[in-house]
N, C-alpha and C. Protein backbone atom coordinates (compact mmCIF):
# COMPACT_ATOMS: atom_id res chain seq x y z
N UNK A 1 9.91 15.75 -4.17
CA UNK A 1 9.66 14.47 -4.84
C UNK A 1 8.36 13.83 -4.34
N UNK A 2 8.13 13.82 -3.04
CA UNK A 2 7.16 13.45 -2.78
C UNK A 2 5.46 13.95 -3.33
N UNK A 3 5.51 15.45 -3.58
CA UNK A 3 4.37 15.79 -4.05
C UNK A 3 4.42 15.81 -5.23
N UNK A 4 5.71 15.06 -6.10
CA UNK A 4 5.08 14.48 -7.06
C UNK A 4 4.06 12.94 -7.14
N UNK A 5 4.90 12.01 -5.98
CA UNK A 5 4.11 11.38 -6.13
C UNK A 5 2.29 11.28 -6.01
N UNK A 6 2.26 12.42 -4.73
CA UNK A 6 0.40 12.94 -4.72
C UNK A 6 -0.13 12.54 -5.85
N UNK A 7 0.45 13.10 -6.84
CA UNK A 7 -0.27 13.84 -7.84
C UNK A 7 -0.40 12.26 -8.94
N UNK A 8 0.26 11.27 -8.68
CA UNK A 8 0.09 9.89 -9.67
C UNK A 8 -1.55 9.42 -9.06
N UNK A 9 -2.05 8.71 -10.14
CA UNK A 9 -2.72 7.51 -9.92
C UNK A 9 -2.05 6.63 -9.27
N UNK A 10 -2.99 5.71 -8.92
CA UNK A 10 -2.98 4.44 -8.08
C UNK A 10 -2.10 3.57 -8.87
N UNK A 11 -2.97 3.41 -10.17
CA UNK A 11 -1.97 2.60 -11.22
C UNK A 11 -0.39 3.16 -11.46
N UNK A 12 0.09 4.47 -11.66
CA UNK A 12 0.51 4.96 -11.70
C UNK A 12 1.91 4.46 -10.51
N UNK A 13 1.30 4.90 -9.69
CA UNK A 13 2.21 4.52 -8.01
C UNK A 13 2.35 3.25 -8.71
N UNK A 14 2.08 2.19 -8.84
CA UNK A 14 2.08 0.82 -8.59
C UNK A 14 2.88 0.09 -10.03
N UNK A 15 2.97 0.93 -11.35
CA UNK A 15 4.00 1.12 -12.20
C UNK A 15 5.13 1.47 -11.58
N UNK A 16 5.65 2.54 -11.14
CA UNK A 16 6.50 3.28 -10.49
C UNK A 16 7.46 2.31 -9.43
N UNK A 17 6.58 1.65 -8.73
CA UNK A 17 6.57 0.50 -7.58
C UNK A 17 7.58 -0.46 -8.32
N UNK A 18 6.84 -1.37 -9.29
CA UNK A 18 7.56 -1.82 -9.92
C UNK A 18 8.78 -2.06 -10.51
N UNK A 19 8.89 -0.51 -11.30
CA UNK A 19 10.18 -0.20 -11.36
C UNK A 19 11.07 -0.09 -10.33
N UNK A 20 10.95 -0.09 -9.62
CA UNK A 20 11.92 -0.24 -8.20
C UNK A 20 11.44 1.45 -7.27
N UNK A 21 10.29 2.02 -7.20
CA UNK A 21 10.77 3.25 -6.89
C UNK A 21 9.83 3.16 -5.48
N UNK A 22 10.69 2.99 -4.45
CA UNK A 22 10.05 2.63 -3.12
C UNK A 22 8.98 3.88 -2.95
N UNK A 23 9.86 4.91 -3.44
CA UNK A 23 8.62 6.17 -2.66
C UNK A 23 7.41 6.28 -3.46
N UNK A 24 7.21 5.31 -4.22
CA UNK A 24 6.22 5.12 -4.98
C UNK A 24 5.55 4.34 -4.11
N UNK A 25 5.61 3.49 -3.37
CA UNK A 25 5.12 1.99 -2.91
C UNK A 25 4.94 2.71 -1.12
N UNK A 26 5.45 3.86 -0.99
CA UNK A 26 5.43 4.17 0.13
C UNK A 26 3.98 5.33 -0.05
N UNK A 27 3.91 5.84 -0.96
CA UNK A 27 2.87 6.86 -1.04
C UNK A 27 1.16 5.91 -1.43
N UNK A 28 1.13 4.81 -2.08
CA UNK A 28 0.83 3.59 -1.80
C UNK A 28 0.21 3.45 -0.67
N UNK A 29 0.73 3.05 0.34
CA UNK A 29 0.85 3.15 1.45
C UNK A 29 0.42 3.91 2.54
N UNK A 30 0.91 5.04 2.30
CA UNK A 30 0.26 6.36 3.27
C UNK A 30 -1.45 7.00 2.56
N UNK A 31 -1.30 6.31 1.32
CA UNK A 31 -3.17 6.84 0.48
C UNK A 31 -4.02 5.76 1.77
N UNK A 32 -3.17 3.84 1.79
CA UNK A 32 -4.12 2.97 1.90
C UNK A 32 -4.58 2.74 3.70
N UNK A 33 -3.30 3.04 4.52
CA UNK A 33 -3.06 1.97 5.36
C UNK A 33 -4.13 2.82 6.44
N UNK A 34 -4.30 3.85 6.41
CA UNK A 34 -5.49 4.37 7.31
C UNK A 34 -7.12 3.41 7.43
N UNK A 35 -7.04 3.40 5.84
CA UNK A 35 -8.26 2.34 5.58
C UNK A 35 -8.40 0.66 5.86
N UNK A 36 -7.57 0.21 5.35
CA UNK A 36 -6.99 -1.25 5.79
C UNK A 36 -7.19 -1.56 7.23
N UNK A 37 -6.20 -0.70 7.90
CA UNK A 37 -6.30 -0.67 9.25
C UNK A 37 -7.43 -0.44 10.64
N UNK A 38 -8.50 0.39 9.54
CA UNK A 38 -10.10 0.81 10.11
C UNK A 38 -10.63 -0.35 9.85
N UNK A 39 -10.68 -0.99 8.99
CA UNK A 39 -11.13 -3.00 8.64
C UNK A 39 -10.52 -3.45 9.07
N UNK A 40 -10.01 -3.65 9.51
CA UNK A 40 -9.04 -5.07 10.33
C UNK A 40 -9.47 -4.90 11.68
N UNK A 41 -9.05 -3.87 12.21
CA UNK A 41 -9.39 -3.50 13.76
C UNK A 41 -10.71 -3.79 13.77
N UNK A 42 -11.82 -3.32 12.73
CA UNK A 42 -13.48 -3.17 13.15
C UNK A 42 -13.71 -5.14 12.96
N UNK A 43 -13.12 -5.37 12.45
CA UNK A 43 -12.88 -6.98 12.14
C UNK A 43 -12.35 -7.79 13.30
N UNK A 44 -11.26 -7.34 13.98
CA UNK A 44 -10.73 -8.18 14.98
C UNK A 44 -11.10 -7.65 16.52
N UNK A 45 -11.14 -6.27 16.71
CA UNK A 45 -11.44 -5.59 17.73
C UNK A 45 -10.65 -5.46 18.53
N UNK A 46 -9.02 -5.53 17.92
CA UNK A 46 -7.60 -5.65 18.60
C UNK A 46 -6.56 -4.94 18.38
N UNK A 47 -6.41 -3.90 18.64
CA UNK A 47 -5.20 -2.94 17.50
C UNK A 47 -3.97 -3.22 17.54
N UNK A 48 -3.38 -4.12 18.30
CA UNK A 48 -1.77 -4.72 18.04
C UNK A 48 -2.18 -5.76 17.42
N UNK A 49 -3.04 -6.81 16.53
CA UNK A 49 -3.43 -7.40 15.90
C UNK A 49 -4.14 -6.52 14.61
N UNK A 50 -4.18 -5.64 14.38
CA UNK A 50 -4.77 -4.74 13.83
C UNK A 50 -3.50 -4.64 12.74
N UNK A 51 -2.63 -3.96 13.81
CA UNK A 51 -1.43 -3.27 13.26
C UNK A 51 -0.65 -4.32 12.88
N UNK A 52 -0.56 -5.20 13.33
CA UNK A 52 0.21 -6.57 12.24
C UNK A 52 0.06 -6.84 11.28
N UNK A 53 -1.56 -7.02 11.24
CA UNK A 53 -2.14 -7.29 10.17
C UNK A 53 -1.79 -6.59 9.34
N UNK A 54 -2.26 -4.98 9.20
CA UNK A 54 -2.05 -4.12 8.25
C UNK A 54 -0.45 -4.52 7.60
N UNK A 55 0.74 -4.00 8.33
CA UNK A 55 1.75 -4.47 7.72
C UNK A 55 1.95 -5.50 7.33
N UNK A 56 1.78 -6.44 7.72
CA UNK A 56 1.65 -7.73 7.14
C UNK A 56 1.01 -7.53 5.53
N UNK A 57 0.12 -6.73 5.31
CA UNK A 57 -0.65 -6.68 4.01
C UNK A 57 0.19 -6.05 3.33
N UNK A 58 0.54 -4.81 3.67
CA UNK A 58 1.77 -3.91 2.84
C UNK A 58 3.31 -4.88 2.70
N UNK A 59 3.77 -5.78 3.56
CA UNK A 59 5.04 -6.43 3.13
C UNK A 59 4.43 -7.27 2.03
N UNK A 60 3.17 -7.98 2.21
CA UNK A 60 3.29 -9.37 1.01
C UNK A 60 2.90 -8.05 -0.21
N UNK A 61 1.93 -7.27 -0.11
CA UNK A 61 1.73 -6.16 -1.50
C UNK A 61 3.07 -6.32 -2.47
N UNK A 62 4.13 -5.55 -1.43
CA UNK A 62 5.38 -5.17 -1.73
C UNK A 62 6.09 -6.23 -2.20
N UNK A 63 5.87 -7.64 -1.92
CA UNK A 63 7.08 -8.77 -2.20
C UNK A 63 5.95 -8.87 -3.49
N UNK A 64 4.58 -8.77 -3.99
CA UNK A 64 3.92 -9.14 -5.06
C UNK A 64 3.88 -8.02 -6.19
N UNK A 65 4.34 -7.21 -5.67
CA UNK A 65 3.86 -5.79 -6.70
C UNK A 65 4.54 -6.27 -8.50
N UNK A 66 5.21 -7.05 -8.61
CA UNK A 66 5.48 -7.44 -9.71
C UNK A 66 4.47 -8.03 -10.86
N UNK A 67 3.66 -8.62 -9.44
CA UNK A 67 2.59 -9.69 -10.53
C UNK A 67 1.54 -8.73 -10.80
N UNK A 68 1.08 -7.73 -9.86
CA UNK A 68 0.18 -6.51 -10.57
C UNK A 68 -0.04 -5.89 -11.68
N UNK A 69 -1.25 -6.76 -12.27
CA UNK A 69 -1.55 -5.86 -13.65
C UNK A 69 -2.20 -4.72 -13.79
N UNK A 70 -1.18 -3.57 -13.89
CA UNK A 70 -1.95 -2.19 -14.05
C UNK A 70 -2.65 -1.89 -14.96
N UNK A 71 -3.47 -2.88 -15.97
CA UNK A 71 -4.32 -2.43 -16.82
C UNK A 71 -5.77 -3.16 -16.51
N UNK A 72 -5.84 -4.12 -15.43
CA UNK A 72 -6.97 -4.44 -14.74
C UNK A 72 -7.44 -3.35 -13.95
């Protein structure tokens, strides 16, 4: 299941998300949080502040993924 999700778009994942399909919102996730997390840290210069942050971004994503318009 999972290498199906690989294989979605971004938009795609984030439809999926929507519909309730966590491993959608989790693959999401494992594309973004490497990157997020390289900005925040190069931003704060703190990696347990780093790493808050990041999740912190993925929980509010996740409580907003509703309002996401996948055709923007």
């Amino acid at each position: 299941m999972a290498s199906d999700f690989q294989k979605c778009s971004d938009e795609e994942l984030a439809r999926q998300s929507q519909d309730g399909a966590l491993a959608a919102f989790e693959e999401l996730v494992y594309r973004y949080e490497g990157r997020i997390y390289g900005f925040v840290v190069n931003a704060c210069r703190n990696a347990a502040d780093a790493r808050e942050v990041t999740q912190d971004t993925f929980v509010r994503a996740f409580q907003a993924i509703g309002q996401f318009d996948c055709g923007r």
